[in-house]
Protein backbone atom coordinates (compact mmCIF):
# COMPACT_ATOMS: atom_id res chain seq x y z
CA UNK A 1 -17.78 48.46 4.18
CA UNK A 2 -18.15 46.38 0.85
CA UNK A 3 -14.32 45.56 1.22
CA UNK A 4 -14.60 43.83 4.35
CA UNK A 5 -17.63 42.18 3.27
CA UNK A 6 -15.71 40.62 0.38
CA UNK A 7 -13.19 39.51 2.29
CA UNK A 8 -15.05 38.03 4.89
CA UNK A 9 -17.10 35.52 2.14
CA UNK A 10 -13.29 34.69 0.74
CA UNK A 11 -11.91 33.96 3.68
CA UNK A 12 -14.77 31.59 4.71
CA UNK A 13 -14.62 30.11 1.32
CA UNK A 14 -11.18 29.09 1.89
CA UNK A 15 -11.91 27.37 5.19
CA UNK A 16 -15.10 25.30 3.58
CA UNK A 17 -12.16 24.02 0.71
CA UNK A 18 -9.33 23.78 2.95
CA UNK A 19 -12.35 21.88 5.38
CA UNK A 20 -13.09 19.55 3.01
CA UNK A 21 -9.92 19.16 1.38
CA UNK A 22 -8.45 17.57 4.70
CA UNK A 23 -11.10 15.36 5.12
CA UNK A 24 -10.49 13.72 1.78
CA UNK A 25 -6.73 13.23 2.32
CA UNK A 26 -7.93 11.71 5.68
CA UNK A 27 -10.20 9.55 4.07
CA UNK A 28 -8.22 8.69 1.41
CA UNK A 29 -5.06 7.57 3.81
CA UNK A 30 -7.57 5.07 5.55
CA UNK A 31 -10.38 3.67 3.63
CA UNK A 32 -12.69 2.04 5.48
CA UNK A 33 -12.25 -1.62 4.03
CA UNK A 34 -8.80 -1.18 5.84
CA UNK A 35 -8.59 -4.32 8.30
CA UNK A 36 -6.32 -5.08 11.52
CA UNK A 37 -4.36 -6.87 9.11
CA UNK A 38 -3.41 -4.68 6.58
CA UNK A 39 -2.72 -1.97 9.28
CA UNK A 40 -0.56 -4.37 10.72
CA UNK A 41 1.45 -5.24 7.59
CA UNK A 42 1.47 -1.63 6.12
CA UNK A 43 3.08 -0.88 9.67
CA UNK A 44 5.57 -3.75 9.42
CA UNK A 45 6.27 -2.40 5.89
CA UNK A 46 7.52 1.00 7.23
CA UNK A 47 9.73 -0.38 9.92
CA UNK A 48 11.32 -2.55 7.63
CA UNK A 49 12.19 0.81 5.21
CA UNK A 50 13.04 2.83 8.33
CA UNK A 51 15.22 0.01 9.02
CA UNK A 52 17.25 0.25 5.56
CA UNK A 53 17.35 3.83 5.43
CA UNK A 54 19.23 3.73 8.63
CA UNK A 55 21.55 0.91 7.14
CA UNK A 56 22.17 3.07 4.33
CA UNK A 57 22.79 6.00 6.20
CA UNK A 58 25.51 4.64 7.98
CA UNK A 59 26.73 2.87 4.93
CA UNK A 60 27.01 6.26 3.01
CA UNK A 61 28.64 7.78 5.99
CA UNK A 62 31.30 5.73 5.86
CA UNK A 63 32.07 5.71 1.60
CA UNK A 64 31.27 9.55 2.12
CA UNK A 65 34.33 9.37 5.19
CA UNK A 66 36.38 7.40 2.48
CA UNK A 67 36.16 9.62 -0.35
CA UNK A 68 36.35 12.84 1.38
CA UNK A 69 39.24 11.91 4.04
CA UNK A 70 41.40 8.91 2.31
């Protein structure tokens, strides 16, 4: 009996810090001075990378195709 008792205060430990830990990433991700406007740019920011990381993709496909097949 004192077995499952134990185990039934650790595992509702672990969902309090596994709780709270979530909502500090969440809050940390999004502070709440965050505006339209920086949403906006941070937003424009990641297109633009997802943008280049596609170039690049296809521009190391093709040395890759180059190299490996002259």
């Amino acid at each position: 009996m004192i077995p499952w008792i134990i185990m039934a205060f650790v595992a509702v430990a672990l969902v309090v810090v596994g709780l709270a830990t979530r909502r500090r990433t969440v809050a940390g991700e999004h502070p709440p001075s965050e505006d339209a406007e920086t949403l906006a740019r941070n937003e424009q920011e990641f297109a633009e990378a997802e943008a280049y990381e596609a170039k690049w993709r296809e521009e190391d496909k093709e040395r890759f195709r180059k190299e490996r097949l002259p």
